[in-house]
N, C-alpha and C. Protein backbone atom coordinates (compact mmCIF):
# COMPACT_ATOMS: atom_id res chain seq x y z
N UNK A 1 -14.68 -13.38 -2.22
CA UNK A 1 -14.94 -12.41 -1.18
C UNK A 1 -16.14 -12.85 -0.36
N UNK A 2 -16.83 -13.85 -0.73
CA UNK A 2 -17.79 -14.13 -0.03
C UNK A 2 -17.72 -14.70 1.05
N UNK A 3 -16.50 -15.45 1.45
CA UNK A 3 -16.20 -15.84 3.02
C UNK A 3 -15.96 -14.69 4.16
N UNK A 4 -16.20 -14.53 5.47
CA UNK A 4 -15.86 -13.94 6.01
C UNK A 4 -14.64 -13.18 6.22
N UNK A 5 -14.15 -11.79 6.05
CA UNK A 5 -13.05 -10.99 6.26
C UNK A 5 -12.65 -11.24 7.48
N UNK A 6 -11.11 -11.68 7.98
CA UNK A 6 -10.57 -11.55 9.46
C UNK A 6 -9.49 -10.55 9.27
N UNK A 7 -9.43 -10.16 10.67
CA UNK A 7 -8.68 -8.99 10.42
C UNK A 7 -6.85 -9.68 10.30
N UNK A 8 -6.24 -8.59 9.48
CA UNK A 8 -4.79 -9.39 9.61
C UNK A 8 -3.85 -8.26 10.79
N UNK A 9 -4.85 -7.06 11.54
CA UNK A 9 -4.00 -6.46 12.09
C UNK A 9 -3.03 -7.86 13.16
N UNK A 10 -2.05 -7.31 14.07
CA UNK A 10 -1.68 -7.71 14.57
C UNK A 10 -1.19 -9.60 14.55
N UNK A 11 -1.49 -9.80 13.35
CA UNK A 11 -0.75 -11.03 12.61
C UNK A 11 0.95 -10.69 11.69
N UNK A 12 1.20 -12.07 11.55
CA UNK A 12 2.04 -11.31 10.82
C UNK A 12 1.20 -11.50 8.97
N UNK A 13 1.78 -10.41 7.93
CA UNK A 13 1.78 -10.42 6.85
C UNK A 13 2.02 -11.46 5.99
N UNK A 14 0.81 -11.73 5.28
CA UNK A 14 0.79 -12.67 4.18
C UNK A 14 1.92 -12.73 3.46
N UNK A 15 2.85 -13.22 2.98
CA UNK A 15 3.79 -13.56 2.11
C UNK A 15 3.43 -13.12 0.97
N UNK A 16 3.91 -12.41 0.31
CA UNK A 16 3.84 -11.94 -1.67
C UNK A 16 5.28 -12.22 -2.37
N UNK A 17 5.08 -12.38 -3.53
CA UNK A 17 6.21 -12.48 -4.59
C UNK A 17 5.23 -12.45 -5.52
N UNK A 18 6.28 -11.50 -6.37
CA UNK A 18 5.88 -11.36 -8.10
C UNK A 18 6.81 -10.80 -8.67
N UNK A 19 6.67 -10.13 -10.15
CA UNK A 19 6.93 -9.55 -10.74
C UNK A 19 5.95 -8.08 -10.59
N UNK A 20 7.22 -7.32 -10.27
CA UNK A 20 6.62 -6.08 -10.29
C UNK A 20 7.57 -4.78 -11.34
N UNK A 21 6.89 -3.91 -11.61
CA UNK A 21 7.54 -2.53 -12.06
C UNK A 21 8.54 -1.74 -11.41
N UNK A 22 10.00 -1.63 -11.48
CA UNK A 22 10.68 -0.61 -10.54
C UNK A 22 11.54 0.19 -11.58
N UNK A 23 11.19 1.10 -11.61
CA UNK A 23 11.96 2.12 -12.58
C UNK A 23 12.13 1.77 -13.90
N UNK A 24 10.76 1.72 -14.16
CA UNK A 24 10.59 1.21 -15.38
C UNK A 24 11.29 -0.16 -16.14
N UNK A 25 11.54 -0.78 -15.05
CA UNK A 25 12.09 -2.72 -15.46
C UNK A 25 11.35 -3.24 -14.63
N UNK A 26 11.30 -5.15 -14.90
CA UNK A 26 10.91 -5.59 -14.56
C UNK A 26 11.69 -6.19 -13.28
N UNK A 27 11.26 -6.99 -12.36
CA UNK A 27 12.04 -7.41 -11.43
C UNK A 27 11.39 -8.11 -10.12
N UNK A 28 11.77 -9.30 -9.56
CA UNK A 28 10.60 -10.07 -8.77
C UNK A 28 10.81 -9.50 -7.45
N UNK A 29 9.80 -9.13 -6.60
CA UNK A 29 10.21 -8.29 -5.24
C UNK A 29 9.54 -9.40 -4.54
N UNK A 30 9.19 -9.40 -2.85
CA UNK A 30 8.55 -10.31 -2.29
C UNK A 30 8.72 -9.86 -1.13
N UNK A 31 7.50 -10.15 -0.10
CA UNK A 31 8.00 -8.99 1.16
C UNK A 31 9.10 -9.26 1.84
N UNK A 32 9.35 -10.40 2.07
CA UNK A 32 11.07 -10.76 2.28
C UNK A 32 11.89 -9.91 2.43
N UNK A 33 11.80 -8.99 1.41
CA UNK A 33 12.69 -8.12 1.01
C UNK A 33 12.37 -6.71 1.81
N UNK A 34 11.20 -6.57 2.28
CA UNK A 34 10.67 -5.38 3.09
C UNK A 34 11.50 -5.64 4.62
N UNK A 35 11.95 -6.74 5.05
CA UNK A 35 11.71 -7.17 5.90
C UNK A 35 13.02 -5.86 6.90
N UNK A 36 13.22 -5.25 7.91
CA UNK A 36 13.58 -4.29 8.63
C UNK A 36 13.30 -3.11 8.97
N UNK A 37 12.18 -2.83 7.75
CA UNK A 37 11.70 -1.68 6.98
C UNK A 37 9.87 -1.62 7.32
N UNK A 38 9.55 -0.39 7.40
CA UNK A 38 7.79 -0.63 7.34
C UNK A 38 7.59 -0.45 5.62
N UNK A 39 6.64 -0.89 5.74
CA UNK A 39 5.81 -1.09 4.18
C UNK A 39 4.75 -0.89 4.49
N UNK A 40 4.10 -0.05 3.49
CA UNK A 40 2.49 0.37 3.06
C UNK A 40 2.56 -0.16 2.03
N UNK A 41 1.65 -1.64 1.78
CA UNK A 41 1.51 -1.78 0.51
C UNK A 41 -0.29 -1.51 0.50
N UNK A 42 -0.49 -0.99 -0.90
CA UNK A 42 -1.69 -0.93 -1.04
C UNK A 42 -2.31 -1.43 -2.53
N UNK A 43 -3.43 -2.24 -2.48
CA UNK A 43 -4.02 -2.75 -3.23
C UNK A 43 -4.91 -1.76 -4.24
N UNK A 44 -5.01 -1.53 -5.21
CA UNK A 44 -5.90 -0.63 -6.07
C UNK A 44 -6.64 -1.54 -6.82
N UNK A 45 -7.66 -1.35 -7.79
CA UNK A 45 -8.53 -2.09 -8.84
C UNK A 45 -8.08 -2.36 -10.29
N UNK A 46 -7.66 -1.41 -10.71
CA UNK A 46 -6.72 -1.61 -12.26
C UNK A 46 -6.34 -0.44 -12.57
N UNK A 47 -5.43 -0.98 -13.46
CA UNK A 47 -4.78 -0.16 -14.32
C UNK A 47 -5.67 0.81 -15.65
N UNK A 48 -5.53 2.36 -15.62
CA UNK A 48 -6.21 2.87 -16.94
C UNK A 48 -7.34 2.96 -16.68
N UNK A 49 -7.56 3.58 -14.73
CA UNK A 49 -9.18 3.85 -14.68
C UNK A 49 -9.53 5.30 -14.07
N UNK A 50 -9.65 5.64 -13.38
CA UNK A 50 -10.47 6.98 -13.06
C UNK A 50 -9.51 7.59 -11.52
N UNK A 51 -9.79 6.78 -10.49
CA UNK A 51 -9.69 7.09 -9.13
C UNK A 51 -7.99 6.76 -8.90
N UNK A 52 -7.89 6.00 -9.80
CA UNK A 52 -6.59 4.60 -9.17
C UNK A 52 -5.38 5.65 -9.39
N UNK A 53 -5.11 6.15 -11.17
CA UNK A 53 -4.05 7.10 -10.98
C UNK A 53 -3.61 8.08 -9.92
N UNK A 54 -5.53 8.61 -9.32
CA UNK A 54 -5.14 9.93 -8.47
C UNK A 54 -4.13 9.41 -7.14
N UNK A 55 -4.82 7.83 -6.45
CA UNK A 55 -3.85 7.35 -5.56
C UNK A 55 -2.44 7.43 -5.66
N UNK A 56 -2.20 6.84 -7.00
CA UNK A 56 -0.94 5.82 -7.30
C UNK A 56 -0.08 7.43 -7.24
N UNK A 57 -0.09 9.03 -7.83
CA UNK A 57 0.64 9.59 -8.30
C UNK A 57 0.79 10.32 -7.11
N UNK A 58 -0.28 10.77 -5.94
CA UNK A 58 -0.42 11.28 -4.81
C UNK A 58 1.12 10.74 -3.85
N UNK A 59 1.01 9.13 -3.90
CA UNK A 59 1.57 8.03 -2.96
C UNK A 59 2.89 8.37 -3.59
N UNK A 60 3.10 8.56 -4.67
CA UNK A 60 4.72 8.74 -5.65
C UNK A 60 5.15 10.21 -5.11
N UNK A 61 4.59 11.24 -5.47
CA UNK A 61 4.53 12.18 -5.36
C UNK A 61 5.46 12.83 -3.76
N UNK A 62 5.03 11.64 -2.66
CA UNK A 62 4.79 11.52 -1.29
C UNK A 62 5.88 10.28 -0.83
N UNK A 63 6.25 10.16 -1.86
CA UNK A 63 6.72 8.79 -1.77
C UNK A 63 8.08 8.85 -0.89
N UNK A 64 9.04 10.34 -0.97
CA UNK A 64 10.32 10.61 0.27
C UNK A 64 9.68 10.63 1.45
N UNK A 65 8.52 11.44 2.03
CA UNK A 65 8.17 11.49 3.15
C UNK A 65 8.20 10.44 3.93
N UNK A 66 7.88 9.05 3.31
CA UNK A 66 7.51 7.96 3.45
C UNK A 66 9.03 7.08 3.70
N UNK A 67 9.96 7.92 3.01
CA UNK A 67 11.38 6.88 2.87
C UNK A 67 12.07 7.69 4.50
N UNK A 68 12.01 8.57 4.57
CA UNK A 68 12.27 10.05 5.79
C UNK A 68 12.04 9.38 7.10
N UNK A 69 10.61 8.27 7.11
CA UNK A 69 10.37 7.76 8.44
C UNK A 69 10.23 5.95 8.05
N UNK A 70 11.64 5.58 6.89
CA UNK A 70 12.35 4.03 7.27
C UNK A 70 10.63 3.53 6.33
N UNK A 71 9.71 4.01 5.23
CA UNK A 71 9.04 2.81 4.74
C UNK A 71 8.71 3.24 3.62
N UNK A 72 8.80 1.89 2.79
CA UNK A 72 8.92 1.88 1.37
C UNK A 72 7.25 1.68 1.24
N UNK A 73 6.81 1.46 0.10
CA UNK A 73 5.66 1.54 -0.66
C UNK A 73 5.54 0.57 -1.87
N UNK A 74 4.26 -0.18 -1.73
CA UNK A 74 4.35 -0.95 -3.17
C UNK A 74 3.21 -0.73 -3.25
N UNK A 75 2.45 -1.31 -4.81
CA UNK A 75 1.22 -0.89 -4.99
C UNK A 75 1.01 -2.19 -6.07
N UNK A 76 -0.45 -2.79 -5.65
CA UNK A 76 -0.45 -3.71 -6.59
C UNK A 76 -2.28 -3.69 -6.97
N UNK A 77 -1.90 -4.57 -7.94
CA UNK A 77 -3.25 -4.63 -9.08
C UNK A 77 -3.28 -6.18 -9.73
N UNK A 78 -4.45 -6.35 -10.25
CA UNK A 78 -4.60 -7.67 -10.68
C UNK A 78 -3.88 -7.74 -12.08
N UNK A 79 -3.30 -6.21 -12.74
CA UNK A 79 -2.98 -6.75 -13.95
C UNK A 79 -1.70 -6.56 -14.01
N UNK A 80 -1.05 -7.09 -15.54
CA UNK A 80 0.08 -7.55 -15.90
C UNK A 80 1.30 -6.39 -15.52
N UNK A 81 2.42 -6.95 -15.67
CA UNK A 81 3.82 -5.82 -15.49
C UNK A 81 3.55 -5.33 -16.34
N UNK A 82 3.05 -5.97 -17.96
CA UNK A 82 3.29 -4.88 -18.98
C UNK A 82 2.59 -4.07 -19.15
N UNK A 83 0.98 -4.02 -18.87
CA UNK A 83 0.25 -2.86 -18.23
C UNK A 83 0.59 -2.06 -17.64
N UNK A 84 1.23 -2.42 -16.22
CA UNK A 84 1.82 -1.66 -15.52
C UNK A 84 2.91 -0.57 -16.48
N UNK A 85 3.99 -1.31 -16.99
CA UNK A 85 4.85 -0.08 -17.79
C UNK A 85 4.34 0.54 -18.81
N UNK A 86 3.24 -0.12 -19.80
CA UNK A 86 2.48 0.39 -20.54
C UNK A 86 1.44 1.57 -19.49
N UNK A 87 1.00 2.06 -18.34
CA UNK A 87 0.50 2.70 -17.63
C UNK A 87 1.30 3.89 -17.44
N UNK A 88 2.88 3.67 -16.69
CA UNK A 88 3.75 4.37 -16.08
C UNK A 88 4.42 4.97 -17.90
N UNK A 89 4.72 4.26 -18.57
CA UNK A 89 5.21 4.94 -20.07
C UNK A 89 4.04 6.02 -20.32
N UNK A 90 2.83 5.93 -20.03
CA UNK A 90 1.92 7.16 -20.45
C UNK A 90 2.37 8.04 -19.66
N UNK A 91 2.31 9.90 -20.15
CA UNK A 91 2.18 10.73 -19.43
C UNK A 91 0.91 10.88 -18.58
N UNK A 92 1.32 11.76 -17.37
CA UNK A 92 0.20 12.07 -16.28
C UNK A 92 -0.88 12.35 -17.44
N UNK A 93 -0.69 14.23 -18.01
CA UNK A 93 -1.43 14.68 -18.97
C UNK A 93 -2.24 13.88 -19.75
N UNK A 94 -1.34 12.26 -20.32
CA UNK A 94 -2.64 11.67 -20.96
C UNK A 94 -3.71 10.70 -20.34
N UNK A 95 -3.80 11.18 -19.08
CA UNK A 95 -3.72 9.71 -18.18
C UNK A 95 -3.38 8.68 -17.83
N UNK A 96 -2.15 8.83 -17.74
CA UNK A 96 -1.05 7.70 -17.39
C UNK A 96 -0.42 8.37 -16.31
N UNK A 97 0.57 7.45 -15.64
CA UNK A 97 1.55 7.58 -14.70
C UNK A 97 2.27 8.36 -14.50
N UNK A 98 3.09 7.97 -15.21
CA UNK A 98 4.29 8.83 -15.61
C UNK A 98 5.09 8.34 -14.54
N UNK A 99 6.49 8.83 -14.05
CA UNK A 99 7.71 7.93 -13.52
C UNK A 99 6.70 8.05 -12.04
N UNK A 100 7.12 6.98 -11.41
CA UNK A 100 6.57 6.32 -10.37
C UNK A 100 7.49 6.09 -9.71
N UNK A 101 8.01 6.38 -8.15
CA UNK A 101 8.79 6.20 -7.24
C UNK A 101 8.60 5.41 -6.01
N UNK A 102 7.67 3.91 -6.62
CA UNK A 102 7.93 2.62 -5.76
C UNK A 102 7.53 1.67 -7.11
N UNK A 103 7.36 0.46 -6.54
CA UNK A 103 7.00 -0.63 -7.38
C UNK A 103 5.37 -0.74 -7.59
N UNK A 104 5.07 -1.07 -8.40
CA UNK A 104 3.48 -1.38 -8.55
C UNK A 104 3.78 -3.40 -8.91
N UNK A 105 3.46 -4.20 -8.06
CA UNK A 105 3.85 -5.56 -8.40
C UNK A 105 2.25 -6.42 -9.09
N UNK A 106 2.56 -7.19 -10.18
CA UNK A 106 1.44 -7.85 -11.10
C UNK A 106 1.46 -8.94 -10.43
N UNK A 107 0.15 -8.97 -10.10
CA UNK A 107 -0.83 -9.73 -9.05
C UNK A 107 -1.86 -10.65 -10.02
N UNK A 108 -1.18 -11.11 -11.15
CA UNK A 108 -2.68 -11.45 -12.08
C UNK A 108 -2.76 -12.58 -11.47
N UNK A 109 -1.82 -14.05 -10.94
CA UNK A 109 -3.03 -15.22 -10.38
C UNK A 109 -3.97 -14.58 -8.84
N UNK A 110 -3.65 -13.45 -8.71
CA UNK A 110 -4.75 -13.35 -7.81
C UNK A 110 -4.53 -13.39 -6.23
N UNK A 111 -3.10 -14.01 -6.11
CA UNK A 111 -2.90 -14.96 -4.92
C UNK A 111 -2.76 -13.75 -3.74
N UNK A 112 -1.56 -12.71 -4.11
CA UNK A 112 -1.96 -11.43 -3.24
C UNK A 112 -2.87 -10.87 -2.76
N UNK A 113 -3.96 -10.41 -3.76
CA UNK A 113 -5.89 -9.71 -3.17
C UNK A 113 -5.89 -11.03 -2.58
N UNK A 114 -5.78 -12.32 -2.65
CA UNK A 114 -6.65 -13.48 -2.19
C UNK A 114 -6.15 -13.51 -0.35
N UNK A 115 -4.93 -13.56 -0.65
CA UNK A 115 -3.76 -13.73 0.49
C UNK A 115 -4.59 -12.41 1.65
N UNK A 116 -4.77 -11.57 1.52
CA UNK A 116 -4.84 -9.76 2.08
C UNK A 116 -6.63 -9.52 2.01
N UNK A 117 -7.16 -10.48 1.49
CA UNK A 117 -8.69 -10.34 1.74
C UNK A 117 -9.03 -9.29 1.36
N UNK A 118 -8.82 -8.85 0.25
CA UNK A 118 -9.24 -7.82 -1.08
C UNK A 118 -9.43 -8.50 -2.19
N UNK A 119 -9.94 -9.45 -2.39
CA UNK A 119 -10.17 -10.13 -4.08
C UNK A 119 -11.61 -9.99 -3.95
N UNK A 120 -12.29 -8.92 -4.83
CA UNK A 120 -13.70 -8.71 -4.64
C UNK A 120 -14.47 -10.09 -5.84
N UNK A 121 -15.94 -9.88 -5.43
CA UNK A 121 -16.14 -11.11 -6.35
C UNK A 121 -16.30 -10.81 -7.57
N UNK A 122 -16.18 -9.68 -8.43
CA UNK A 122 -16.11 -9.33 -9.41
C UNK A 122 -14.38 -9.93 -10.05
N UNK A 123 -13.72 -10.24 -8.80
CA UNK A 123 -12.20 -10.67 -9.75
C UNK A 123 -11.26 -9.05 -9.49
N UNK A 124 -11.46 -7.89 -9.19
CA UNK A 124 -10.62 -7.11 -8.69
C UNK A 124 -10.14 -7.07 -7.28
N UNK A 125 -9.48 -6.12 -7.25
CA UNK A 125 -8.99 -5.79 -5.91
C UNK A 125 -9.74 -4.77 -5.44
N UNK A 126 -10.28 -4.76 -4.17
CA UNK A 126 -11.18 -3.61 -3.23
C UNK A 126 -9.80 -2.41 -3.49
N UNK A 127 -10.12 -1.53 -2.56
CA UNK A 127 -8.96 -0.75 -2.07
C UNK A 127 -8.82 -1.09 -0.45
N UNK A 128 -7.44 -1.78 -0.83
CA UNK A 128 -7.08 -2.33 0.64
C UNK A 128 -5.39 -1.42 0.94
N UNK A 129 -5.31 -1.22 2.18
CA UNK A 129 -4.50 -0.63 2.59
C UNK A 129 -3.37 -1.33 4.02
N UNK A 130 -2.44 -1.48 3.93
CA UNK A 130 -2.13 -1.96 5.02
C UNK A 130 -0.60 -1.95 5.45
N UNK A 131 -0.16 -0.88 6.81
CA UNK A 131 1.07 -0.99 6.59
C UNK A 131 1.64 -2.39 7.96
N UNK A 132 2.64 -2.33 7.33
CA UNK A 132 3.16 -3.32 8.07
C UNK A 132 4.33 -3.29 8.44
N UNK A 133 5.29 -3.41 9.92
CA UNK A 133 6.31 -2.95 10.93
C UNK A 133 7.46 -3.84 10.31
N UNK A 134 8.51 -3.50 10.73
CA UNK A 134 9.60 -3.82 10.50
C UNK A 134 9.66 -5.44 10.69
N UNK A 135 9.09 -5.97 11.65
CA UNK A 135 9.14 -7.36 11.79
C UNK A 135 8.19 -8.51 11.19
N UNK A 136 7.62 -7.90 10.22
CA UNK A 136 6.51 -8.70 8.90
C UNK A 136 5.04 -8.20 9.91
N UNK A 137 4.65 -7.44 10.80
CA UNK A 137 3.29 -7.65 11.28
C UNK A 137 2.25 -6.97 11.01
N UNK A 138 1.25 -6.90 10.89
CA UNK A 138 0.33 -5.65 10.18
C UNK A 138 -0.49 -5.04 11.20
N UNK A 139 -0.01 -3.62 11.33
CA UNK A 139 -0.29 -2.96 12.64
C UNK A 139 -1.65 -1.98 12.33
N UNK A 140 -1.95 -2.25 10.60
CA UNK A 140 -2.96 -1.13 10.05
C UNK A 140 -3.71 -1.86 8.85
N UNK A 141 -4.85 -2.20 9.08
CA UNK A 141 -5.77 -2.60 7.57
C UNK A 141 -6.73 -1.64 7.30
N UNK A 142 -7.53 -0.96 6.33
CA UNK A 142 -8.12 -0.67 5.75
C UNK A 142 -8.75 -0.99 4.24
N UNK A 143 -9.57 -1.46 4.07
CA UNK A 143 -10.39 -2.16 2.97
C UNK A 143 -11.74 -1.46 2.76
N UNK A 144 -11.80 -1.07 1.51
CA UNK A 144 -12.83 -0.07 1.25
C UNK A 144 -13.41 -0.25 -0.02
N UNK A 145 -15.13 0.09 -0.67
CA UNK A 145 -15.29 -0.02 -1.91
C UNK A 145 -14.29 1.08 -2.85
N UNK A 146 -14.70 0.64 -4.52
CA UNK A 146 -14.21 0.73 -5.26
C UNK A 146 -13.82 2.52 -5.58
N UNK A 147 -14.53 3.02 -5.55
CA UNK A 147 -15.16 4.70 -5.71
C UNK A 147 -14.35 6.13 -5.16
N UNK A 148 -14.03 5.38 -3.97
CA UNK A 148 -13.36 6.71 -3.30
C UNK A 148 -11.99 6.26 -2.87
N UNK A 149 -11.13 7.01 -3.41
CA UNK A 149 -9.70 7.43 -2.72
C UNK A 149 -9.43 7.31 -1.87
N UNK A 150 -8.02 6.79 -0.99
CA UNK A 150 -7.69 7.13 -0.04
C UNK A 150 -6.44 8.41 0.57
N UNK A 151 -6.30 8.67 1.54
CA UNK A 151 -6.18 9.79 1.88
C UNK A 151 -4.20 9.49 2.60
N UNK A 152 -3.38 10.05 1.58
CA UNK A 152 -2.11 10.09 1.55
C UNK A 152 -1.39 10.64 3.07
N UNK A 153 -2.07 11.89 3.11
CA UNK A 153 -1.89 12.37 4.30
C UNK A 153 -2.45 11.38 5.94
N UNK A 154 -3.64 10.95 5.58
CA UNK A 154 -3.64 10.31 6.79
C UNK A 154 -2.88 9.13 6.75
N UNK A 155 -2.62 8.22 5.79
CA UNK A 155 -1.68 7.63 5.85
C UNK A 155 -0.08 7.86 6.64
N UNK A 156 0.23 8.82 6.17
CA UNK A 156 1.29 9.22 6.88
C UNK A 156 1.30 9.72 8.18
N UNK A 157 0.11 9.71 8.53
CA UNK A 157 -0.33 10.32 10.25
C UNK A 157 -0.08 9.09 11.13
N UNK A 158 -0.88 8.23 10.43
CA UNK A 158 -1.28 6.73 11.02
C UNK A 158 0.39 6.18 11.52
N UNK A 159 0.90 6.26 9.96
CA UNK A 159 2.60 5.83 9.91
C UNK A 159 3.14 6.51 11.29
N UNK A 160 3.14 7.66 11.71
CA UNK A 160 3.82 8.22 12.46
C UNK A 160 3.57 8.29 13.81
N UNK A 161 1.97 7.70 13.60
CA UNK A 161 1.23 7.44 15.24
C UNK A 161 1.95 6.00 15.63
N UNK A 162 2.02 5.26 14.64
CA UNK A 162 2.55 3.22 14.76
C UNK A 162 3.70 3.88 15.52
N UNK A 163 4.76 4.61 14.30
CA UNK A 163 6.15 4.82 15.14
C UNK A 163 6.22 5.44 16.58
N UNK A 164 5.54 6.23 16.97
CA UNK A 164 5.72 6.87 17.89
C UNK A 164 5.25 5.86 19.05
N UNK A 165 4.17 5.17 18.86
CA UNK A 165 3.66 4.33 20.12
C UNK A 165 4.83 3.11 20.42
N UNK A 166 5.35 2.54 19.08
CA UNK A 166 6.69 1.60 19.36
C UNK A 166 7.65 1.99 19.85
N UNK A 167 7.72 3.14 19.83
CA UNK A 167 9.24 3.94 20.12
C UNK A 167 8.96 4.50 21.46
N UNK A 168 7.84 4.76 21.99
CA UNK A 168 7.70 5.72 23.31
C UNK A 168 6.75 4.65 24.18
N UNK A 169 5.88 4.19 24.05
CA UNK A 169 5.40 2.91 24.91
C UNK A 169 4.28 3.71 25.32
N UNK A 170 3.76 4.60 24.88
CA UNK A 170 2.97 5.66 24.80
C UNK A 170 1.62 5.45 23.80
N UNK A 171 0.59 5.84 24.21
CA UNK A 171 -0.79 6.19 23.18
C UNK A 171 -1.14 7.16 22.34
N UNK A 172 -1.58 7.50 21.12
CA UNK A 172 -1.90 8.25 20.63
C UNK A 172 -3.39 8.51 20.61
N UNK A 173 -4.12 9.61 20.76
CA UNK A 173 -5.57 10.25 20.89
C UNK A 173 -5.84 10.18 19.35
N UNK A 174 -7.12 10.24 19.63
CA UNK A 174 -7.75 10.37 18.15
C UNK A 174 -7.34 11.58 17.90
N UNK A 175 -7.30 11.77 16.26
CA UNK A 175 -6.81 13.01 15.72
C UNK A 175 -5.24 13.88 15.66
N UNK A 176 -5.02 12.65 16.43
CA UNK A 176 -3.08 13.04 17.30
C UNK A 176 -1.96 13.20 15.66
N UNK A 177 -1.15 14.34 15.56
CA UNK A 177 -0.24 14.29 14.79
C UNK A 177 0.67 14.82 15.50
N UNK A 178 1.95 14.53 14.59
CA UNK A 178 3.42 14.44 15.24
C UNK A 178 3.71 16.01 16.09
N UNK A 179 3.84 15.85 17.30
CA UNK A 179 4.28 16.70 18.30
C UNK A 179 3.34 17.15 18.87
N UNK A 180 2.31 16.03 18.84
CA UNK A 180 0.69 16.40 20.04
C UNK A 180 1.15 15.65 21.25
N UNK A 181 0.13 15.83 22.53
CA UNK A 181 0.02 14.89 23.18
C UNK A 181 -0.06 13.86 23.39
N UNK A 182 0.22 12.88 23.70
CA UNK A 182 -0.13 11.68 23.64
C UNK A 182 -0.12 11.40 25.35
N UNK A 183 -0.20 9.48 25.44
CA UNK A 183 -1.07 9.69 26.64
C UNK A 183 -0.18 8.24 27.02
N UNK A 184 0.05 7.80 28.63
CA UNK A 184 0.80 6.80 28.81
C UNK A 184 -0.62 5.73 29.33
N UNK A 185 -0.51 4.36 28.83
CA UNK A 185 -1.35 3.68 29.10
C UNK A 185 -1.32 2.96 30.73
């Protein structure tokens, strides 16, 4: 992490493949596979800690809203698949997962946080956020310390501000949600 951060908005998206978690099996995804579709994938710190569940179950939880406007969701971490199902096999109640309605993909060589400029120098992942358009490009980054949550709902604001400006050729105002004003540039 000690080299300079560039931004990846308006690039296209780093390439991923792994092994990730989908309904409780294993199975190799890769954004390839996103490709027609928007994707929010978001980076968390590990598995079996404090903040990370509240994301991961919020984003599941939320996870149709997200399918409603064409984008899937992945979620990744530096540790193993079997963590991962060993995570999602725990109940919420004991602090675990519990069924999860996207993939969480195992990132242990690193190459993903490395790829997305979230590999902190401690060896985790920041909380990085970033969705990306139907045609591989990343129209949204956010990268943040370890501590605080991010916010599901604005996520889905953001999602719906991208769509609306692609679809209408139109601007969105700060604070703008679906069926505000917006503004022609």
């Amino acid at each position: 992490m000690s080299e300079r951060i560039r931004p990846l908005v308006q690039q296209n998206a780093p390439d991923f493949k792994g092994t990730a978690v989908v309904n409780k099996e294993f199975k190799e995804i890769a954004l390839k596979d996103y490709r027609g579709k928007w994707l929010c994938l978001f980076f968390y710190p590990l598995d079996f800690t404090f903040v990370c569940p509240t994301e991961i179950t919020a984003f599941s939880d939320r996870a149709e809203d997200f399918k409603k406007l064409g984008c899937e969701i992945v979620g990744v971490s530096i540790d193993s698949q079997f963590s991962h199902l060993a995570w999602i096999n725990t109940p919420r109640a004991q602090g675990g997962l519990g069924e999860i309605k996207f993939p969480l993909l195992a990132d242990t060589n690193k190459d993903a946080a490395r790829s997305f400029q979230v590999l902190a120098d401690d060896g985790v992942a920041l909380r990085g956020l970033f969705l990306i358009n139907q045609t591989g490009k990343v129209v949204y980054q956010v990268i943040h310390d370890l501590g605080v949550g991010r916010s599901v709902e604005e996520t889905l604001r953001v999602l719906e501000a991208f769509q609306y400006t692609e679809k209408h050729g139109e601007v969105c105002p700060a604070n703008w949600s679906k069926g505000a004003s917006t503004m022609k540039p």
